[in-house]
Structure formats: structure tokens, C-alpha cells
Protein backbone atom coordinates (compact mmCIF):
# COMPACT_ATOMS: atom_id res chain seq x y z
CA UNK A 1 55.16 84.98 -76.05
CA UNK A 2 58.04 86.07 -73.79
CA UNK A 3 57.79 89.09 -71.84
CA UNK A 4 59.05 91.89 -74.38
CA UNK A 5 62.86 92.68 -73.00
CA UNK A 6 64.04 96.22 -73.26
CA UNK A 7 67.72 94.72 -73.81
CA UNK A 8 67.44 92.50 -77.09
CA UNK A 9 69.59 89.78 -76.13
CA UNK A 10 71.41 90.00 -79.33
CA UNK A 11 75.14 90.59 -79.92
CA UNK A 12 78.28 90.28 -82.46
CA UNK A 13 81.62 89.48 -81.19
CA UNK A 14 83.16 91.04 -78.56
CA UNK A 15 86.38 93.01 -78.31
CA UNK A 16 87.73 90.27 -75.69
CA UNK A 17 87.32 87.94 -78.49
CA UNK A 18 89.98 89.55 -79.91
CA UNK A 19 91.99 90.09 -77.08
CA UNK A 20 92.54 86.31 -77.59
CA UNK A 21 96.49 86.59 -78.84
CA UNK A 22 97.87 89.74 -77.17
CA UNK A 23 100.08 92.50 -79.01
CA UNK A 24 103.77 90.53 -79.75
CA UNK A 25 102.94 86.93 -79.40
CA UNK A 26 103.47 84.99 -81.94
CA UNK A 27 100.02 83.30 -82.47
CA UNK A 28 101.75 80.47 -84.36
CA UNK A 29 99.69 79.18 -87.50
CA UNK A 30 96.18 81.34 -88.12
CA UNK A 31 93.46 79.24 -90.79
CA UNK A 32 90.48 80.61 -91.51
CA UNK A 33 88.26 79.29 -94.60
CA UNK A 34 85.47 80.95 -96.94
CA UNK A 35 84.00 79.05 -99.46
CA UNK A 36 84.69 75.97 -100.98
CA UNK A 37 88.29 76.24 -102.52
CA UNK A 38 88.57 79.95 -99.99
CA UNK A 39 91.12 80.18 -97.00
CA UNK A 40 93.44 82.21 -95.41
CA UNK A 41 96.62 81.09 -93.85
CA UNK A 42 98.69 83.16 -91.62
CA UNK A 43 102.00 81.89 -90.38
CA UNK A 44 105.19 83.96 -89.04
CA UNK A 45 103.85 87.33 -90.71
CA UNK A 46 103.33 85.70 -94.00
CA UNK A 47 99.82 85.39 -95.57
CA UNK A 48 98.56 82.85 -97.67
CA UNK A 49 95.21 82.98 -99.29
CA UNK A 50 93.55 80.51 -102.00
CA UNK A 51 90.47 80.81 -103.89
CA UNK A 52 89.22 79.62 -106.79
CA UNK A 53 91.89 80.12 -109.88
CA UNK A 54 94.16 81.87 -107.54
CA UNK A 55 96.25 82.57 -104.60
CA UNK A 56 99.03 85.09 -103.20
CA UNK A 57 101.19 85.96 -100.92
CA UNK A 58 101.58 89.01 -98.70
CA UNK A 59 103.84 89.53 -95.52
CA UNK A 60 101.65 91.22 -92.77
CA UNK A 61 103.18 93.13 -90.31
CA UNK A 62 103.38 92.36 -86.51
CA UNK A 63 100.22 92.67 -84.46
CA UNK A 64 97.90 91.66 -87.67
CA UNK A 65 95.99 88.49 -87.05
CA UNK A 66 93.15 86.98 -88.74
CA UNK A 67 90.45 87.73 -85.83
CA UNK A 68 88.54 85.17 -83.95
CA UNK A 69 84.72 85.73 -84.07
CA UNK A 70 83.78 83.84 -81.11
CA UNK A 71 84.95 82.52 -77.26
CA UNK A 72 85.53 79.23 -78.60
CA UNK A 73 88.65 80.91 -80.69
CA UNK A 74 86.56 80.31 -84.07
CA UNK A 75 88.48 82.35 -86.64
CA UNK A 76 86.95 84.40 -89.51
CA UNK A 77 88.19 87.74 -91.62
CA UNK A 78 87.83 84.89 -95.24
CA UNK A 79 85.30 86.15 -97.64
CA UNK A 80 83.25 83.22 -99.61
CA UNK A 81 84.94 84.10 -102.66
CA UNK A 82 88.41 84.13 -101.16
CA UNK A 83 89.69 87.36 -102.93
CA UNK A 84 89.46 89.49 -99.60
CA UNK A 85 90.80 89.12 -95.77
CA UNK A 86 90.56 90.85 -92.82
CA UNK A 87 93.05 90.72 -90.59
CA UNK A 88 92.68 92.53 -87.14
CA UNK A 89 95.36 94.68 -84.74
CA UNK A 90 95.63 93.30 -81.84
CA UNK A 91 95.53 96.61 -79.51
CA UNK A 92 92.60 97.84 -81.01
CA UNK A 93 91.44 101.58 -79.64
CA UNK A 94 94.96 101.94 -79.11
CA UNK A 95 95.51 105.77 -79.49
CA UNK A 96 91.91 106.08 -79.92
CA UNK A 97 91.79 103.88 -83.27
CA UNK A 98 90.90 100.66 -83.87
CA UNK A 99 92.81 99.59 -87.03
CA UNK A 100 92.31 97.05 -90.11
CA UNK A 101 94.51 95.77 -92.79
CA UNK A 102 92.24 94.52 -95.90
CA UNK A 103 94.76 91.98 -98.28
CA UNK A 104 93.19 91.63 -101.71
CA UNK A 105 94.90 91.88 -105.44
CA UNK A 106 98.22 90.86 -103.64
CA UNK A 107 98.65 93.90 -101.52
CA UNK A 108 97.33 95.43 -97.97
CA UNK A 109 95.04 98.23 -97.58
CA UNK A 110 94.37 99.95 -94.07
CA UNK A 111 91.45 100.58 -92.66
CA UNK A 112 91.06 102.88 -89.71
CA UNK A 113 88.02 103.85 -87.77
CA UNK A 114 87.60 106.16 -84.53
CA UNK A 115 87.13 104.32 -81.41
CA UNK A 116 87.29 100.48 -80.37
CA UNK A 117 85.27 98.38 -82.98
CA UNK A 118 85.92 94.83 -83.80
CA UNK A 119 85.64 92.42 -86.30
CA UNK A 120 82.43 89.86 -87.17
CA UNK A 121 82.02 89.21 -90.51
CA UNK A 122 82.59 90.06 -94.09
CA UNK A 123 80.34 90.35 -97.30
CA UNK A 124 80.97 87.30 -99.67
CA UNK A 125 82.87 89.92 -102.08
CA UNK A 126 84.53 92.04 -99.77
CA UNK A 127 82.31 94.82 -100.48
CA UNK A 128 80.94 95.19 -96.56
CA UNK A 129 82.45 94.46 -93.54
CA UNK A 130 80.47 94.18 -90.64
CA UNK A 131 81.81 95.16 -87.24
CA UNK A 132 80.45 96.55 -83.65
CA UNK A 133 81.51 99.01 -81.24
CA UNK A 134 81.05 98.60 -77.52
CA UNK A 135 77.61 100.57 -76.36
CA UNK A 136 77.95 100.64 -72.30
CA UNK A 137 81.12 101.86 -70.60
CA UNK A 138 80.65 99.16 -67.66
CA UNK A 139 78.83 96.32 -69.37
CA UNK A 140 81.32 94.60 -71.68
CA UNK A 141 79.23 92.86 -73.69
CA UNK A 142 76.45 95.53 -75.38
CA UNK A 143 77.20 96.29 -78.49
CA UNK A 144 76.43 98.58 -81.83
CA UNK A 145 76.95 96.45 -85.00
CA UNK A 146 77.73 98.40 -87.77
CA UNK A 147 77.74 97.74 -91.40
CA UNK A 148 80.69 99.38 -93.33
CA UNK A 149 80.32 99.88 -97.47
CA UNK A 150 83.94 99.91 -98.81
CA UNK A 151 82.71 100.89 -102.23
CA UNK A 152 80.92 104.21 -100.63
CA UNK A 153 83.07 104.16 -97.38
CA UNK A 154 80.10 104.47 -95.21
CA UNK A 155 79.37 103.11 -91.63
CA UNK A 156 76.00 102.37 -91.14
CA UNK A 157 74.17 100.78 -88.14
CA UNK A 158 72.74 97.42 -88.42
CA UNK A 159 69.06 97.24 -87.45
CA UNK A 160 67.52 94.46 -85.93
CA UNK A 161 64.12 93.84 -87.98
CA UNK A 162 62.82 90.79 -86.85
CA UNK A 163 62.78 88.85 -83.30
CA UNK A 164 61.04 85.18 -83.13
CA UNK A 165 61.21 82.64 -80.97
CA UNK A 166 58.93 79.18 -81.41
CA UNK A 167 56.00 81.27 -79.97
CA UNK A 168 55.92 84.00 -82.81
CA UNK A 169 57.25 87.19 -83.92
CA UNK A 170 58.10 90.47 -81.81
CA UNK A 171 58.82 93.43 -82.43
CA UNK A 172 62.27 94.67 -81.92
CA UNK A 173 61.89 98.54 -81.74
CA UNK A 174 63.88 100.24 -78.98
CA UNK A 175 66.01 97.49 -78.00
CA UNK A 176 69.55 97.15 -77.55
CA UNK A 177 72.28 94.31 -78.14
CA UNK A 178 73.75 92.30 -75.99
CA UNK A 179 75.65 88.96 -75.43
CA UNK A 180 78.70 86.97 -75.70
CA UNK A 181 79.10 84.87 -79.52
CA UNK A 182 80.07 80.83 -78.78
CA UNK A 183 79.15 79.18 -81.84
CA UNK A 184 78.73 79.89 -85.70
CA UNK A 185 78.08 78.53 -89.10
CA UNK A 186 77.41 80.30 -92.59
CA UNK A 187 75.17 79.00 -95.54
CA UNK A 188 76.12 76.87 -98.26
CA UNK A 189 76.38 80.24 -100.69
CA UNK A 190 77.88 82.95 -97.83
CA UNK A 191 75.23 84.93 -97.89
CA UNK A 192 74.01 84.22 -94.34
CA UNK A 193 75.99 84.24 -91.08
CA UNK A 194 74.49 82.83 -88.24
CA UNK A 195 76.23 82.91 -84.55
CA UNK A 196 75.00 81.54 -81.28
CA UNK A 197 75.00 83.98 -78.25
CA UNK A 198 75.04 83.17 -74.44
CA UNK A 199 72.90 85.68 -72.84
CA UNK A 200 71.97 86.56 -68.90
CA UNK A 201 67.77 86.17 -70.16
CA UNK A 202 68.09 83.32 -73.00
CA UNK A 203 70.38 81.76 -75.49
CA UNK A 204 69.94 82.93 -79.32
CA UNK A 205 70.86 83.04 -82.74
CA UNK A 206 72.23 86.28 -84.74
CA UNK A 207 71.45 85.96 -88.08
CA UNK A 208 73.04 88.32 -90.24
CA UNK A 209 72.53 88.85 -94.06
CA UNK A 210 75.88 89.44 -95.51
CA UNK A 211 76.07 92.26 -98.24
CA UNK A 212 72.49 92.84 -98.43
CA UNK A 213 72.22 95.97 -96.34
CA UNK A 214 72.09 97.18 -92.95
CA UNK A 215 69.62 94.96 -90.84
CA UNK A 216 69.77 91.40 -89.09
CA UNK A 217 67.38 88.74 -87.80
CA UNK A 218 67.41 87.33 -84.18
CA UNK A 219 65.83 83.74 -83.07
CA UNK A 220 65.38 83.43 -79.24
CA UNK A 221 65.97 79.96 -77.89
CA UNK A 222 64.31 78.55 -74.77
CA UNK A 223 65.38 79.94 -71.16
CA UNK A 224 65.75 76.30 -70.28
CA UNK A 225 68.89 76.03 -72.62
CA UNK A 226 71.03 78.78 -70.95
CA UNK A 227 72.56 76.02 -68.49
CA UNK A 228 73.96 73.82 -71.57
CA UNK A 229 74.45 76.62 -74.28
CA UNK A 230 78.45 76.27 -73.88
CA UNK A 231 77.94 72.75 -75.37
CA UNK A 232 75.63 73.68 -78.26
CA UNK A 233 76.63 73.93 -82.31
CA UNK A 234 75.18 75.35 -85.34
CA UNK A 235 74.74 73.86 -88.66
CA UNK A 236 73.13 75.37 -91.71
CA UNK A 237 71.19 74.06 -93.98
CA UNK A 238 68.77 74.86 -97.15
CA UNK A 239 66.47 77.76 -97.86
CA UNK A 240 67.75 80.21 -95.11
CA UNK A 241 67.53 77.46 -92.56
CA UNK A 242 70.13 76.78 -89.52
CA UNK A 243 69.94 73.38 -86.95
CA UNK A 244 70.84 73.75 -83.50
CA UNK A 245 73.37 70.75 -82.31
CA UNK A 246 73.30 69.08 -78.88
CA UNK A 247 76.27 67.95 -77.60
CA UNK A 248 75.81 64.83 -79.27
CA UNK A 249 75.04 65.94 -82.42
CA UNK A 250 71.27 65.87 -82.68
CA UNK A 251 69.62 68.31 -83.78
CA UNK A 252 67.01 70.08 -81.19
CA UNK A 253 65.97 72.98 -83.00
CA UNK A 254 65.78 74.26 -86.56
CA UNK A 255 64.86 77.97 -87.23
CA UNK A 256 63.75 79.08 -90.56
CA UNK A 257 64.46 82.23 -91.53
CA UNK A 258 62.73 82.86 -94.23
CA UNK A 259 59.64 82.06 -92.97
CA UNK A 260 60.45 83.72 -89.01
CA UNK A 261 59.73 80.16 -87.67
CA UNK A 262 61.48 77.84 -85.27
CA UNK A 263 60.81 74.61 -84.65
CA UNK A 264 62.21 72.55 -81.53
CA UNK A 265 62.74 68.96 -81.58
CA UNK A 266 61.61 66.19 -78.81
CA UNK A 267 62.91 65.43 -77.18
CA UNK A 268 65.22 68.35 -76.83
């Protein structure tokens, strides 16, 4: 196994992921999907959201955007069912805040929490939204992640319980998060998010159970990677499972969850 690290390489997005469109531009047409029949569109202040059965219309005001979730300008804020969005201020910490707008039943509700946090995912209902606030005054990229119940307005950490790589298990206690998100995918039923993470030790996968508490999973990825992780993908499949993409579109790895095991292809 690898040597145990006392910085689990292992991050959410960044704030400077969603520094991407600065305060007053005009970020021209925002799209970001949930499930099947589940988007968001925002365009000149106006939002647009579909689901199943449904849709509406809400204006937004300046400085809301739907928030990217990783360097590659991947957008999120879309639960799977398409009822909620998240849309994101673009100075947050401003005035020591960091400030939310949540559009569901036609109409925007803020959301305000001390400090700089930032956006990474949502619960397929709307009922959590996960987020992390920056843990290291000169690194920019450690991170809390947080967990935030709307129904009992509680922020909770999010624990790491398992690490595994494709030579076993280890144990996570006493580590720390760190890294910078460049690739993601979610399964079939939105109840898993899983994002790709450049570190300075390894590349590796975040997988985070959406609405199912306060914890997360991380898969480490060879060392050998780190030098072609910018051209990597993520697709998930079945049964808690998620394929790691070449640039070609093979697949060179395949980690299942459920059963903390990951499996690399040859050649890779």
C-alpha cells in the first residue's frame, strides 16, 4: 500500500472555481442539467428550469450564476429532480458572507453562511447542499466540505470514511483535504457524485453520497497518472461503479464503490 499521507489528497471545488465569471460580467448563457428531463438555464438575469411535469421562470438578480464545480468550467447547482437550483454570488466572503440564492416553487430563497464557502453539489431533492470552506490561509486548495440540511438548517462536516486505491483499503483518520476538481460525472439515479482531483502526491476520485448523510469515499489513482490527469474523464456506470477515460476514450480504470475496489486496465 502507499505510504499513509497525513494530507488526504481529497478535495471539493475550489473558491477560484467560482471566481470563473467575475462580479458584473455578463456570463452570457449558463446550462446546467440534473436528471433526465432536469436543467437549468440562465440567460440575461432570467432563469429557466425544467423538470419533469414542470418548469418556471424567475429573474435572478445581478451577480447570481449557476456555479461551476470544476477548472474545466463544468457547471452544476441542478438537482436530479429539477425542482431546486443553486445559483452562486460571485464575490463570495464579500463582507464576511458568502451568499446563496435557492430558486424552487417559482421563487428565490437566500441562503447566507459566515465566511467564504462555495458550492459542489446538491442532494437529488434539494434537501442538502454540500459545500466547503477553505482550511489553510496560504494553501488555496485545502478544504472543509460541509454538508448543509435545509430541512434542520444544520452545517455539518463531511467525513471521509473510506480511502482505497487498487492495493486495498486505508484508513483515513486524521487527514485533511486537499486538491484541485477537473473532471466529474453523477450516477444514473443522482445519488452519487463523483469528481476527479489533481493533486501534488496522486490523482483521485471524490466520491460523494448525495443526501445520505455527512461522509464521502475517496479512490487514489496511480502516481504515474499525475502527468496526464488534465486529459482524463469520468463516466459512471452500474452498482456504485465509475470508469476512468483516457484521452481517447478507453477506459483504464474502474473503481467500485460498493465493494472499496479498483481495478486498472492494461494497458493503461
Amino acid at each position: 500500500m502507499k505510504p499513509s499521507l497525513r494530507i488526504l489528497t481529497c478535495a471539493l471545488a475550489s473558491a477560484s472555481v467560482l471566481a470563473a465569471a467575475p462580479a458584473g460580467a455578463n456570463p452570457g448563457l449558463q446550462r446546467a442539467a440534473g436528471g433526465p428531463g432536469a436543467s437549468a438555464l440562465l440567460k440575461n438575469g432570467m432563469l429557466t428550469m425544467h423538470w419533469k411535469g414542470g418548469s418556471a421562470r424567475i429573474q435572478v438578480p445581478p451577480d447570481y450564476l449557476l456555479p461551476a464545480v470544476t477548472t474545466r468550467g463544468d457547471l452544476g447547482g441542478v438537482s436530479y429532480d429539477g425542482r431546486t437550483a443553486v445559483l452562486a454570488y460571485a464575490r463570495q466572503g464579500e463582507g464576511g458572507r458568502s451568499r446563496f440564492l435557492i430558486a424552487e416553487d417559482g421563487k428565490l430563497k437566500p441562503l447566507v453562511f459566515r465566511g467564504t464557502v462555495a458550492f459542489d453539489a446538491v442532494a437529488p431533492r434539494g434537501n442538502s447542499i454540500y459545500l466547503t470552506r477553505r482550511a489553510s490561509a496560504t494553501d488555496a486548495t485545502r478544504y472543509t466540505v460541509l454538508s448543509y440540511n435545509r430541512v434542520e438548517r444544520v452545517l455539518n462536516p463531511v467525513a471521509t470514511k473510506v480511502v482505497f486505491s487498487a492495493e486495498g483499503t486505508e484508513q483515513p483518520d486524521g487527514w485533511t483535504m486537499q486538491g484541485q476538481p477537473l473532471a466529474r460525472a453523477t450516477a444514473a439515479d443522482g445519488t452519487w457524485t463523483f469528481t476527479l482531483y489533481r493533486s501534488r502526491e496522486y490523482p483521485f476520485i471524490h466520491a460523494l453520497p448525495l443526501g445520505q448523510g455527512s461522509w464521502a469515499m475517496c479512490v487514489e489513482l496511480p502516481e504515474s497518472w499525475n502527468g496526464r490527469v488534465g486529459t482524463l474523464r469520468l463516466r459512471a456506470g452500474h452498482d456504485q461503479t465509475v470508469d476512468v477515460l483516457n484521452a481517447k476514450g478507453a477506459v483504464i480504470a474502474t473503481a467500485d464503490i460498493a465493494n472499496t475496489r479498483l481495478t486498472l486496465k492494461t494497458p493503461a
